[in-house]
PDB file of N, CA and C in Angstrom:
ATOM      1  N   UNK A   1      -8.554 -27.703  65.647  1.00  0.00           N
ATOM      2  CA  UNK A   1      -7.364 -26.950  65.979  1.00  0.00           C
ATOM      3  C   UNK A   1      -7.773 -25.797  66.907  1.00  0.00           C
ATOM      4  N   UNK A   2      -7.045 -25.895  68.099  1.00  0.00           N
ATOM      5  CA  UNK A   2      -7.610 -24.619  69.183  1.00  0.00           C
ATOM      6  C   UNK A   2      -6.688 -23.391  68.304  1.00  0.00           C
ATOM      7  N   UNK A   3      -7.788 -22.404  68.874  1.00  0.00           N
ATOM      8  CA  UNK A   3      -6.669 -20.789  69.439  1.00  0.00           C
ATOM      9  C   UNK A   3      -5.005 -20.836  69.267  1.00  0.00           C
ATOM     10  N   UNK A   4      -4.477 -21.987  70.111  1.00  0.00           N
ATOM     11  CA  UNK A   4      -3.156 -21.552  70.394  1.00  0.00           C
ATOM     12  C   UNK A   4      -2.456 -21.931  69.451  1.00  0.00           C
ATOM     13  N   UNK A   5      -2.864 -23.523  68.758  1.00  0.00           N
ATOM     14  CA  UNK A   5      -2.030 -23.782  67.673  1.00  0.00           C
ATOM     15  C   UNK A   5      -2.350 -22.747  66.286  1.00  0.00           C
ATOM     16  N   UNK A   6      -3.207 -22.377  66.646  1.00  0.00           N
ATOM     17  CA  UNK A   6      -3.174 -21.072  65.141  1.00  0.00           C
ATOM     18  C   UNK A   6      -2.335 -20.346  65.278  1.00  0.00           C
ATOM     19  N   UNK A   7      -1.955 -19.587  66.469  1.00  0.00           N
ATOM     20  CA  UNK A   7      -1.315 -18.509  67.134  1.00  0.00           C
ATOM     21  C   UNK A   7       0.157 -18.884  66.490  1.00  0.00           C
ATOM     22  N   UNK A   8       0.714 -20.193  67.040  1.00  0.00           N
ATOM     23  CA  UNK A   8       1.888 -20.574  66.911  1.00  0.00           C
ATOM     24  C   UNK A   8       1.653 -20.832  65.437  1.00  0.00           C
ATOM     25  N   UNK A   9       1.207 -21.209  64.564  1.00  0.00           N
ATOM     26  CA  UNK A   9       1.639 -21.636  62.780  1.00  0.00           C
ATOM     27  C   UNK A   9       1.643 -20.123  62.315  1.00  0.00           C
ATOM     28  N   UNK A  10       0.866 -18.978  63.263  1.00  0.00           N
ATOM     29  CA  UNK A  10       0.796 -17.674  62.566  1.00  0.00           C
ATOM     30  C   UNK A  10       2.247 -17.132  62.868  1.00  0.00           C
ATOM     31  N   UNK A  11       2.724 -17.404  63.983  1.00  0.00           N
ATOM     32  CA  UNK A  11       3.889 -16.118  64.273  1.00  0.00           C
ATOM     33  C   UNK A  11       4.967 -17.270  63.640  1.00  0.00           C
ATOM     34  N   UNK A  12       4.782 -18.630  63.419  1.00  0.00           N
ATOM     35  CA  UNK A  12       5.975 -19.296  62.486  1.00  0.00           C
ATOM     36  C   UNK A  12       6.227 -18.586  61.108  1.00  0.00           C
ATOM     37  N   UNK A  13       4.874 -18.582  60.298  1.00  0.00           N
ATOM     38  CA  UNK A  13       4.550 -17.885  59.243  1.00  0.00           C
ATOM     39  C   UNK A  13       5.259 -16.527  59.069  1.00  0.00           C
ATOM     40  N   UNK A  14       5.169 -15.791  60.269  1.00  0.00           N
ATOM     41  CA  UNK A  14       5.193 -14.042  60.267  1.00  0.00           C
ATOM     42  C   UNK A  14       6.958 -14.628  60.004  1.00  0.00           C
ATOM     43  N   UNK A  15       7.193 -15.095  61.487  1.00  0.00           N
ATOM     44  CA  UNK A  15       8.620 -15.260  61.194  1.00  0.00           C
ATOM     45  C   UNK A  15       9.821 -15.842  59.850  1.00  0.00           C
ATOM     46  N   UNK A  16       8.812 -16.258  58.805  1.00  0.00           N
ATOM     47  CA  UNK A  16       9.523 -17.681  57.666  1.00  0.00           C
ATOM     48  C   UNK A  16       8.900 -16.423  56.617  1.00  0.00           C
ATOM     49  N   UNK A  17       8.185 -15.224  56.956  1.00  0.00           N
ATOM     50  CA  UNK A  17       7.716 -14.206  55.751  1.00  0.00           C
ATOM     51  C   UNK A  17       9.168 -13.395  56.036  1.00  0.00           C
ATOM     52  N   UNK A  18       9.467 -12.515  57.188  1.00  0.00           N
ATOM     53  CA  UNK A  18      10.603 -11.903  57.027  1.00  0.00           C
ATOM     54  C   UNK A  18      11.825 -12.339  56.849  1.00  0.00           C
ATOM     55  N   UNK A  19      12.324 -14.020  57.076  1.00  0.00           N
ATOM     56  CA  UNK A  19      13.285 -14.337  56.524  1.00  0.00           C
ATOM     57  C   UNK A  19      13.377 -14.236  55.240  1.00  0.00           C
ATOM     58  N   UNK A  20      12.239 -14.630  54.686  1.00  0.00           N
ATOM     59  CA  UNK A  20      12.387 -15.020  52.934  1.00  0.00           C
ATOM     60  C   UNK A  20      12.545 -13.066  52.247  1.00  0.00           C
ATOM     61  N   UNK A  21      12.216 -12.328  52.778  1.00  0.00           N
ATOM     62  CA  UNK A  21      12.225 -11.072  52.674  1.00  0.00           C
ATOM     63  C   UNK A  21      13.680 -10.730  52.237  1.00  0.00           C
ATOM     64  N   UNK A  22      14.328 -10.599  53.305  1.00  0.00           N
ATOM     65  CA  UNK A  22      16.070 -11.166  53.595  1.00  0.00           C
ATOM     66  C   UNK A  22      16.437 -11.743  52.271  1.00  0.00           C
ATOM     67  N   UNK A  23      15.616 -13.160  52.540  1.00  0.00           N
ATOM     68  CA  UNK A  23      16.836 -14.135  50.863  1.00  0.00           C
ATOM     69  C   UNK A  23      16.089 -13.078  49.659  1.00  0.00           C
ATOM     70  N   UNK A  24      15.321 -12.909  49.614  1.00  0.00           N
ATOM     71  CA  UNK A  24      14.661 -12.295  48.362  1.00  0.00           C
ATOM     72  C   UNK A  24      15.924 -10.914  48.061  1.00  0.00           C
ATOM     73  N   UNK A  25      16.393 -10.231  49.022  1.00  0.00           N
ATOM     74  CA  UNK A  25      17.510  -8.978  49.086  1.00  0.00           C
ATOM     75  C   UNK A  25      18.973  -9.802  48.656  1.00  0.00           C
ATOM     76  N   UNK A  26      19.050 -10.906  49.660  1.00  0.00           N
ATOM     77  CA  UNK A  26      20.544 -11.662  48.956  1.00  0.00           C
ATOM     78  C   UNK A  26      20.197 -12.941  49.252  1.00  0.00           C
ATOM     79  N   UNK A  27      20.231 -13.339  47.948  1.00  0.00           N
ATOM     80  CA  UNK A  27      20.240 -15.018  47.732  1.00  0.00           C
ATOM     81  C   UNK A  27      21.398 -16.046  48.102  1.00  0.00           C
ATOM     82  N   UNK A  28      22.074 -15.368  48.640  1.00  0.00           N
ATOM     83  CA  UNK A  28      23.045 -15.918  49.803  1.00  0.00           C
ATOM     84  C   UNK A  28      23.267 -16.181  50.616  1.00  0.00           C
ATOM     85  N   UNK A  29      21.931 -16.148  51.502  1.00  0.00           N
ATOM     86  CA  UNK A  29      21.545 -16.710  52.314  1.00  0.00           C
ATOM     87  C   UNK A  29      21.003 -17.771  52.752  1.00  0.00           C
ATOM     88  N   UNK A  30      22.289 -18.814  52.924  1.00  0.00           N
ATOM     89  CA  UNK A  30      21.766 -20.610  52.642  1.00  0.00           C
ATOM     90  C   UNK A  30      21.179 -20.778  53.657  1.00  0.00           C
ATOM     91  N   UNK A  31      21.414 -20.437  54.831  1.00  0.00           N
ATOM     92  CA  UNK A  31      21.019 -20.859  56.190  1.00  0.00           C
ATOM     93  C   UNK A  31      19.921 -20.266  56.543  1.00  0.00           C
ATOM     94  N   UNK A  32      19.188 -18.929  56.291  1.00  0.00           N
ATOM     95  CA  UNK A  32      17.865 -18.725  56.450  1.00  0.00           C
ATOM     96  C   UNK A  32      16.768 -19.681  55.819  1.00  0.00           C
ATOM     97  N   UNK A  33      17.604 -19.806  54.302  1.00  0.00           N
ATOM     98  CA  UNK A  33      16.771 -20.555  53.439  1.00  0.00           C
ATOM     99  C   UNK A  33      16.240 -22.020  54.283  1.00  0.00           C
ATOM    100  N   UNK A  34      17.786 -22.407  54.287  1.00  0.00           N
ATOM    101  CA  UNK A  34      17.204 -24.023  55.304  1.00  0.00           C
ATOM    102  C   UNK A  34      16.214 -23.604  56.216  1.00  0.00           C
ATOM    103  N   UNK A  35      15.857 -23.068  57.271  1.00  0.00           N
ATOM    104  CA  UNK A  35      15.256 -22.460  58.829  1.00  0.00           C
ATOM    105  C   UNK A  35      13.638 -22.861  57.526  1.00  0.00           C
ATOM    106  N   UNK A  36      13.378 -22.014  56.676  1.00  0.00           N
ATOM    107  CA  UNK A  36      12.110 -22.242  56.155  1.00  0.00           C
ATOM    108  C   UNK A  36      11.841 -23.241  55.244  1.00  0.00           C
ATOM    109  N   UNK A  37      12.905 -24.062  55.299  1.00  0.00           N
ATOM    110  CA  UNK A  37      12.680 -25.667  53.650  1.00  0.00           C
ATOM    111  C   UNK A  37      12.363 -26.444  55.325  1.00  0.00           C
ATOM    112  N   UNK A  38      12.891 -26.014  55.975  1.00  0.00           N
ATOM    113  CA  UNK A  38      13.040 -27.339  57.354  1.00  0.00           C
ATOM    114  C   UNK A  38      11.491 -27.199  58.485  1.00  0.00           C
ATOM    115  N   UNK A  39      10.921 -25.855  58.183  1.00  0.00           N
ATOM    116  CA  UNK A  39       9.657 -25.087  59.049  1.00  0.00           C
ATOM    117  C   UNK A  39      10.322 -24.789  60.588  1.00  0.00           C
ATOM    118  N   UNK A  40      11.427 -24.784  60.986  1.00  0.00           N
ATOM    119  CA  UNK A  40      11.646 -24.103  62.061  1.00  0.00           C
ATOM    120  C   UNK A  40      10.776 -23.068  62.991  1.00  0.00           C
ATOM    121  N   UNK A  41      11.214 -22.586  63.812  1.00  0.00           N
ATOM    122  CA  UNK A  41      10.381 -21.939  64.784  1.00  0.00           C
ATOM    123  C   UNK A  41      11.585 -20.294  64.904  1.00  0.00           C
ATOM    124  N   UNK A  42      11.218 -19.513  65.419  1.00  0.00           N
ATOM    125  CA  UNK A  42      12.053 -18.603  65.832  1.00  0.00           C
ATOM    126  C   UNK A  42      12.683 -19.014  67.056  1.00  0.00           C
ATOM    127  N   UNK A  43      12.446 -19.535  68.348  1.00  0.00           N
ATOM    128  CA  UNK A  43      12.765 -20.100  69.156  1.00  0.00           C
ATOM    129  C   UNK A  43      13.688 -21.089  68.816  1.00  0.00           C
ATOM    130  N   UNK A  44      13.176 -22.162  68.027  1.00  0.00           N
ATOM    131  CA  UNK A  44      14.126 -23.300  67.510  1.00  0.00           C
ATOM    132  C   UNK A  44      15.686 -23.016  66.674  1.00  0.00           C
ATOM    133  N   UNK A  45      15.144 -22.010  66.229  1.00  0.00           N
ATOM    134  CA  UNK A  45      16.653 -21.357  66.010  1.00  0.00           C
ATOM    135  C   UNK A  45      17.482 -20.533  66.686  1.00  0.00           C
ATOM    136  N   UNK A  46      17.049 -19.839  67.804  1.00  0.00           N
ATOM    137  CA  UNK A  46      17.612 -19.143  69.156  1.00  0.00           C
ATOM    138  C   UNK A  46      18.317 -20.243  69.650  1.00  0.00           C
ATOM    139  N   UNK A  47      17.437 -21.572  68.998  1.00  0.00           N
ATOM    140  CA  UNK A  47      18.629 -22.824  70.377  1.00  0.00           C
ATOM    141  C   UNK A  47      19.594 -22.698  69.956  1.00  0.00           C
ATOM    142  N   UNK A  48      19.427 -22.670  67.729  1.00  0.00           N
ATOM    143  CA  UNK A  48      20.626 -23.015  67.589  1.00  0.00           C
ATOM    144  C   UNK A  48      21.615 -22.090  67.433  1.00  0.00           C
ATOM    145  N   UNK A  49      21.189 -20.732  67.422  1.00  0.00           N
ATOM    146  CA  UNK A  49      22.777 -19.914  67.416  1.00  0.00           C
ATOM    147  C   UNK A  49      23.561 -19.897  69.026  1.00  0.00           C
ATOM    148  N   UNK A  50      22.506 -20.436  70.190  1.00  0.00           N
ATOM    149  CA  UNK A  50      22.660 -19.936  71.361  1.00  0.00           C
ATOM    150  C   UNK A  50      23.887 -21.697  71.279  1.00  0.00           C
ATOM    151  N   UNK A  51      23.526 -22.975  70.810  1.00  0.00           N
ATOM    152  CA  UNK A  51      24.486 -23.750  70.802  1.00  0.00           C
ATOM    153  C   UNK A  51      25.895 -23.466  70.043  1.00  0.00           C
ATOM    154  N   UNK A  52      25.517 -22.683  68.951  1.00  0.00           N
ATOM    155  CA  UNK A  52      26.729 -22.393  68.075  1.00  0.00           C
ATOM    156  C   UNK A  52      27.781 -21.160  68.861  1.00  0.00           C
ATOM    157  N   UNK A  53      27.046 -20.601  69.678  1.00  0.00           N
ATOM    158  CA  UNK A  53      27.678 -19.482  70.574  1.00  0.00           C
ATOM    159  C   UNK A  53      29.071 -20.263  71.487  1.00  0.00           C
ATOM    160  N   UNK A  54      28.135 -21.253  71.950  1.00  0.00           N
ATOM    161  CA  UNK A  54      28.793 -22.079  72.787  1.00  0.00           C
ATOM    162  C   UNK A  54      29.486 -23.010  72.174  1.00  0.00           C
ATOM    163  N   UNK A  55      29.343 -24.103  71.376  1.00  0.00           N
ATOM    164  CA  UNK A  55      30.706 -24.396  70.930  1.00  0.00           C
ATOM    165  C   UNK A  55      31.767 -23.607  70.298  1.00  0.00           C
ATOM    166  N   UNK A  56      31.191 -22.509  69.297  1.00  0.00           N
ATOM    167  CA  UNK A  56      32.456 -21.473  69.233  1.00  0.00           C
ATOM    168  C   UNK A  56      33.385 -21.547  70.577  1.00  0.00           C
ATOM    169  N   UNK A  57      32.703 -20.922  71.448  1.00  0.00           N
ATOM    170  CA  UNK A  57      33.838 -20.400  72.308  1.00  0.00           C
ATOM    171  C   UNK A  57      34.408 -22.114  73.051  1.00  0.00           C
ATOM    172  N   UNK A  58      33.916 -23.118  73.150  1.00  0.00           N
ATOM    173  CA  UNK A  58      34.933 -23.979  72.982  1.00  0.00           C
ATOM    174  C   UNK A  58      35.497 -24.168  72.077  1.00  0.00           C
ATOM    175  N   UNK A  59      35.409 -24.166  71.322  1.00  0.00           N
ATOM    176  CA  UNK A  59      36.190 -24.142  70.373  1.00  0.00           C
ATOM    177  C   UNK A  59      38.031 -23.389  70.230  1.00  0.00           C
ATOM    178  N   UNK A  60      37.562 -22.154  71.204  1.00  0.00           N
ATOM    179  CA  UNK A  60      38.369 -21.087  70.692  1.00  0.00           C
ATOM    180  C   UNK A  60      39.530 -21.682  72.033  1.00  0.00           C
ATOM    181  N   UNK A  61      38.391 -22.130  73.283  1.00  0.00           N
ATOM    182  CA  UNK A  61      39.362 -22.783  74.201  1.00  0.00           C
ATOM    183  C   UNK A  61      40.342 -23.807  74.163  1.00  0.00           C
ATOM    184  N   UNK A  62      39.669 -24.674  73.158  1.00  0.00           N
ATOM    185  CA  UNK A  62      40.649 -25.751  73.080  1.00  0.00           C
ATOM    186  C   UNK A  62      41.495 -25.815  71.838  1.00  0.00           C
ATOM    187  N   UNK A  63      41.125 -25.125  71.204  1.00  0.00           N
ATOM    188  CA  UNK A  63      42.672 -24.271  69.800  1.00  0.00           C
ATOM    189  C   UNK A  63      43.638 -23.661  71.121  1.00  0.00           C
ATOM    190  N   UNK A  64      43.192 -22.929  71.969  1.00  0.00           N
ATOM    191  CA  UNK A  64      43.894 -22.519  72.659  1.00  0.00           C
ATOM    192  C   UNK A  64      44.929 -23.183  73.825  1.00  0.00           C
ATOM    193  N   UNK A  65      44.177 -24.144  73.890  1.00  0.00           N
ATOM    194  CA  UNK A  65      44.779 -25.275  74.543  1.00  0.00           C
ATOM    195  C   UNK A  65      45.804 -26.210  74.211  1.00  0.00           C
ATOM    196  N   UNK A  66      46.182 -25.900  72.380  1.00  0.00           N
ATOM    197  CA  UNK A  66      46.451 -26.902  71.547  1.00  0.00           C
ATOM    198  C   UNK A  66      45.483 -28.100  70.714  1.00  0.00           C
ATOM    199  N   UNK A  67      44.754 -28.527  71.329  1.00  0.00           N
ATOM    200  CA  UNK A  67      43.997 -29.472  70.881  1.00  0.00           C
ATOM    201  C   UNK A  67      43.629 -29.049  69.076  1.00  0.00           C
ATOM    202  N   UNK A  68      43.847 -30.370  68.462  1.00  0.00           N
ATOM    203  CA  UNK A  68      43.570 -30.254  67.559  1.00  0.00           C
ATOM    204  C   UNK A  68      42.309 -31.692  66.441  1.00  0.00           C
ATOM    205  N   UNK A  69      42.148 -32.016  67.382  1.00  0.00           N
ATOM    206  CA  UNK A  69      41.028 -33.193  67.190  1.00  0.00           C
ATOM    207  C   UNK A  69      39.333 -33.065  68.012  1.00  0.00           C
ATOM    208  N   UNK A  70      38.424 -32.140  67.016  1.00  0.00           N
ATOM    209  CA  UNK A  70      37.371 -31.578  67.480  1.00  0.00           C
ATOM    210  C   UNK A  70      36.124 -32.606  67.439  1.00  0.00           C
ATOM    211  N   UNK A  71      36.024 -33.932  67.334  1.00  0.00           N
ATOM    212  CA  UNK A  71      35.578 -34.414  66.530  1.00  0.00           C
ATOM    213  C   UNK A  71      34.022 -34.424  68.023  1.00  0.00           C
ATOM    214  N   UNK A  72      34.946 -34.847  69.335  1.00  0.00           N
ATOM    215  CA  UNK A  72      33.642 -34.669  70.427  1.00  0.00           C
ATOM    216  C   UNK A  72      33.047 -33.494  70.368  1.00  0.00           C
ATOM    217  N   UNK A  73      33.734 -32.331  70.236  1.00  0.00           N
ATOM    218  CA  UNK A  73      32.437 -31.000  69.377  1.00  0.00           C
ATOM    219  C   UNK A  73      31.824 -31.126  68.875  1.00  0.00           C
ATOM    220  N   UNK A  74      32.182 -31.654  67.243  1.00  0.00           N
ATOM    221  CA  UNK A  74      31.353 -32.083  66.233  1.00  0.00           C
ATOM    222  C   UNK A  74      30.336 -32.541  66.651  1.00  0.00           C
ATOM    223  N   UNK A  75      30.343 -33.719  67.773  1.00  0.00           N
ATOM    224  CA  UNK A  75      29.641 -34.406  68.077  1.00  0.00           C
ATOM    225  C   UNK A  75      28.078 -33.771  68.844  1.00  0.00           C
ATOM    226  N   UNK A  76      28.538 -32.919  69.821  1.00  0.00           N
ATOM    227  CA  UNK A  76      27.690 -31.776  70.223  1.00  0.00           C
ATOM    228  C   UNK A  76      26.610 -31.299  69.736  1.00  0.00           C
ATOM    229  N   UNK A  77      27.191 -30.882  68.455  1.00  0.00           N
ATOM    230  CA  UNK A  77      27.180 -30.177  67.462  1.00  0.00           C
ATOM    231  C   UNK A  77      26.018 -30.898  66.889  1.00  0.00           C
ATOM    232  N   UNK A  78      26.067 -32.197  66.257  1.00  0.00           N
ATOM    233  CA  UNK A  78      25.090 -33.115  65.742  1.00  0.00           C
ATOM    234  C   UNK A  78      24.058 -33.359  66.697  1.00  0.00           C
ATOM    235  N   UNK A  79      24.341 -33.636  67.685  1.00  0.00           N
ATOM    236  CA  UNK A  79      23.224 -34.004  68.842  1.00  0.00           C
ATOM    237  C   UNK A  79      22.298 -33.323  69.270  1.00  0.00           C
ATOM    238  N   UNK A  80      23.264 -31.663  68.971  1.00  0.00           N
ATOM    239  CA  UNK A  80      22.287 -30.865  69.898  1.00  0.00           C
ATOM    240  C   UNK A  80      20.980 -30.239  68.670  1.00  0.00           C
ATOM    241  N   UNK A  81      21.589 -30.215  67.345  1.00  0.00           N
ATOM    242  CA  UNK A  81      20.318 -30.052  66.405  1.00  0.00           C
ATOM    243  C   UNK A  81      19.000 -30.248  66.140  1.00  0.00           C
ATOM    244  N   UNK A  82      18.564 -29.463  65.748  1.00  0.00           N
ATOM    245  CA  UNK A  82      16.980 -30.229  65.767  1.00  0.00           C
ATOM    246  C   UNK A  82      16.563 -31.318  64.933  1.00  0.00           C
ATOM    247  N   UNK A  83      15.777 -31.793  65.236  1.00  0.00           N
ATOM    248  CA  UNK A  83      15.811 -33.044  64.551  1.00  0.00           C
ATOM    249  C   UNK A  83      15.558 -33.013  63.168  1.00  0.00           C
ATOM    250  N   UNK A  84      14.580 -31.724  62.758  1.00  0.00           N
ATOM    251  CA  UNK A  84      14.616 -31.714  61.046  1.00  0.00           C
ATOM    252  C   UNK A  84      15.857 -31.410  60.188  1.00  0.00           C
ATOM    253  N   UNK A  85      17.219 -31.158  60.882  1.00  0.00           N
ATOM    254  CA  UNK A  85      18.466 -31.032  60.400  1.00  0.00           C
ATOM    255  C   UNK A  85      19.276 -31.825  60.445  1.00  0.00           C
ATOM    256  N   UNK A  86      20.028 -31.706  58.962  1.00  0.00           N
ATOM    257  CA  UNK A  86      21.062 -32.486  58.638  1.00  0.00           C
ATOM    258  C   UNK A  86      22.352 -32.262  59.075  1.00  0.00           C
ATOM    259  N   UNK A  87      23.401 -32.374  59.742  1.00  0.00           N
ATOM    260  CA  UNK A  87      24.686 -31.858  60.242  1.00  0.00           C
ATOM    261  C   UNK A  87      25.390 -31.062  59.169  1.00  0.00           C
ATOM    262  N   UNK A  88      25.395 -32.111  57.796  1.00  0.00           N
ATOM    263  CA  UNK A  88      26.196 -31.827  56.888  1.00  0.00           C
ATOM    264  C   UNK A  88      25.466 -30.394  55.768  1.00  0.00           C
ATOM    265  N   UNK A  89      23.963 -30.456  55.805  1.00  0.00           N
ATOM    266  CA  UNK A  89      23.504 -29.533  55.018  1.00  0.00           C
ATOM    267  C   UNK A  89      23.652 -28.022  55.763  1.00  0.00           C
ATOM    268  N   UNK A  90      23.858 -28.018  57.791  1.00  0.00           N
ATOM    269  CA  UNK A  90      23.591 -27.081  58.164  1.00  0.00           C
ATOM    270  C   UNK A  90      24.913 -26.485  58.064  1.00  0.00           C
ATOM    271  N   UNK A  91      26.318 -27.574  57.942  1.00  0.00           N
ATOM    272  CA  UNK A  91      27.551 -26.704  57.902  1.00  0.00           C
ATOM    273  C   UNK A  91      27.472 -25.634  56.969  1.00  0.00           C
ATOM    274  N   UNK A  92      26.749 -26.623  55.286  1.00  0.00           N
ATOM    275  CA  UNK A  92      26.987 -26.129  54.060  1.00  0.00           C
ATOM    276  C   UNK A  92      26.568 -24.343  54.211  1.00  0.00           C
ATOM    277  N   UNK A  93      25.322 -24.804  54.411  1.00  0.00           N
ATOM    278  CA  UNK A  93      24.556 -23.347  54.406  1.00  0.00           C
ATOM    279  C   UNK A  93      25.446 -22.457  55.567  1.00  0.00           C
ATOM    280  N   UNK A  94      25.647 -22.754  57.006  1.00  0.00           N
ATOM    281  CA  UNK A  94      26.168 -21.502  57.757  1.00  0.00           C
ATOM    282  C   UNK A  94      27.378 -21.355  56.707  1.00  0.00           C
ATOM    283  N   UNK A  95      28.412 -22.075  56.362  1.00  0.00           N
ATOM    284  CA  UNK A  95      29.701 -21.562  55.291  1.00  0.00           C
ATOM    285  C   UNK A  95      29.044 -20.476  54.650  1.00  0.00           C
ATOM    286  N   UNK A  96      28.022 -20.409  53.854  1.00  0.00           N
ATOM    287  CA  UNK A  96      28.151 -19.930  52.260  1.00  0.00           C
ATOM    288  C   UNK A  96      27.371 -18.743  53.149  1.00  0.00           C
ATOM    289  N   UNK A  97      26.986 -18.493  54.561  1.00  0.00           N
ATOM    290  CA  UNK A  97      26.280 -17.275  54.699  1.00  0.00           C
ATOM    291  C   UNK A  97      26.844 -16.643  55.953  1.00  0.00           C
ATOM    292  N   UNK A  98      27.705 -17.068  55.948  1.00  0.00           N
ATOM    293  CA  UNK A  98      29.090 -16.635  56.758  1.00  0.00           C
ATOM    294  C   UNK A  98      28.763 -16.902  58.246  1.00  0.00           C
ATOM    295  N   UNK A  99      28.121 -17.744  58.577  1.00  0.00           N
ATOM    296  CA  UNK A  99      27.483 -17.875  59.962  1.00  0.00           C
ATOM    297  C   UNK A  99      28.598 -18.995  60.417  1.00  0.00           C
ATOM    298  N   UNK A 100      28.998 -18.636  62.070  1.00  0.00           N
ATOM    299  CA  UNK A 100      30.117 -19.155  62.591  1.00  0.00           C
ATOM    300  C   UNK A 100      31.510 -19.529  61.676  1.00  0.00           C
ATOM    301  N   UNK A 101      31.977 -19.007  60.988  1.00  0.00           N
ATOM    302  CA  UNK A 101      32.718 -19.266  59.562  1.00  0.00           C
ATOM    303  C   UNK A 101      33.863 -20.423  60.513  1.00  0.00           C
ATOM    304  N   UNK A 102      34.607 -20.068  61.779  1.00  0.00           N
ATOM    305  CA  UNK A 102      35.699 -20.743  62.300  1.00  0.00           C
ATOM    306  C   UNK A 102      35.482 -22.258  62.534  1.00  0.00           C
ATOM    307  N   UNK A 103      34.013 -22.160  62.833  1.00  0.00           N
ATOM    308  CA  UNK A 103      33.310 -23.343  63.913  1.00  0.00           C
ATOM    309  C   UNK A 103      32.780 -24.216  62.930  1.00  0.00           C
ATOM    310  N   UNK A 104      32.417 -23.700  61.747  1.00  0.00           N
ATOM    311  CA  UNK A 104      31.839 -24.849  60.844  1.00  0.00           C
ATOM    312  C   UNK A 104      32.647 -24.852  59.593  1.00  0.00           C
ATOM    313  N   UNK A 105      34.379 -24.377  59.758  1.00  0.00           N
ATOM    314  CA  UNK A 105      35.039 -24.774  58.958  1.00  0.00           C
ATOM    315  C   UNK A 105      35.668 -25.904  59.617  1.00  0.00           C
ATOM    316  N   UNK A 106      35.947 -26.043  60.916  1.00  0.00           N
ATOM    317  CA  UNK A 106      36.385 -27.321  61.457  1.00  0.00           C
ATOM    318  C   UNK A 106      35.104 -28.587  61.368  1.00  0.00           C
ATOM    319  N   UNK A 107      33.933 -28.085  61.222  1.00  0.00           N
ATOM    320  CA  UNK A 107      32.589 -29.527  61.041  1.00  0.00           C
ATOM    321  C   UNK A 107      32.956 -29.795  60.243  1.00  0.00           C
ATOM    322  N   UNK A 108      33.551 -29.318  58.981  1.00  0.00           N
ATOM    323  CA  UNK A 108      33.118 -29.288  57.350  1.00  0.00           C
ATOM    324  C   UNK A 108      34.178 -30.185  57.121  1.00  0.00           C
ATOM    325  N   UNK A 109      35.037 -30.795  57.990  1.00  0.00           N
ATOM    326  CA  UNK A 109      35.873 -31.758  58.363  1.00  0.00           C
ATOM    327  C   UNK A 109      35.020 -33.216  58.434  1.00  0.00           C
ATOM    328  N   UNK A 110      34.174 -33.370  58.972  1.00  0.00           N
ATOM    329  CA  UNK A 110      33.412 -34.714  59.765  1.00  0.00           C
ATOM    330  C   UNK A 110      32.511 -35.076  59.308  1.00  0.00           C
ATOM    331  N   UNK A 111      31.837 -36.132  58.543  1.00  0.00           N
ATOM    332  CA  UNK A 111      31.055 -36.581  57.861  1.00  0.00           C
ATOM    333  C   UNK A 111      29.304 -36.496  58.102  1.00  0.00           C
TER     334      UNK A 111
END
């Protein structure tokens, strides 16, 4: 194992120590919890609030539009995840830790 891959399992580590810090304060925090059952990256999760940013606000466009059949979001939504995630476990957890509450009460629709 070179230098760099230490580097990277260390600042994963640093990063999966101050989350659990967090759940250790409120155990209500489903969605940090997943980020460290799943070994995520800090980066790897920048994708995903930076995707959840963005379907929100479609989201908000096409409520606005009328549309009421999100299901090609959803779809997004599944695709664009990382691969150690489940669609249905990541709705659960953002719900219960209030993360995107609008955007993954319409997933929590789709199987």
């Amino acid at each position: 194992m070179d230098i760099n891959e230490v580097m990277k399992r260390m600042n994963k580590l640093e990063y999966h120590q101050k989350l659990l810090l967090k759940v250790i304060e409120n155990r209500n925090l489903e969605f940090f919890k997943l980020i460290v059952e799943k070994s995520l990256t800090e980066r790897e999760v920048k994708d995903f609030f930076r995707l959840c940013e963005e379907l929100s606000m479609e989201l908000e466009e096409q409520k606005a539009e009328g549309f009421v059949y999100f299901h090609p979001l959803y779809n997004k939504f599944k695709y664009g995840l990382h691969k150690n995630l489940e669609p249905k476990e990541v709705v659960q957890a953002c719900l219960a830790q209030g993360l995107f509450s609008s955007l993954m009460s319409e997933f929590v629709k789709y199987p």
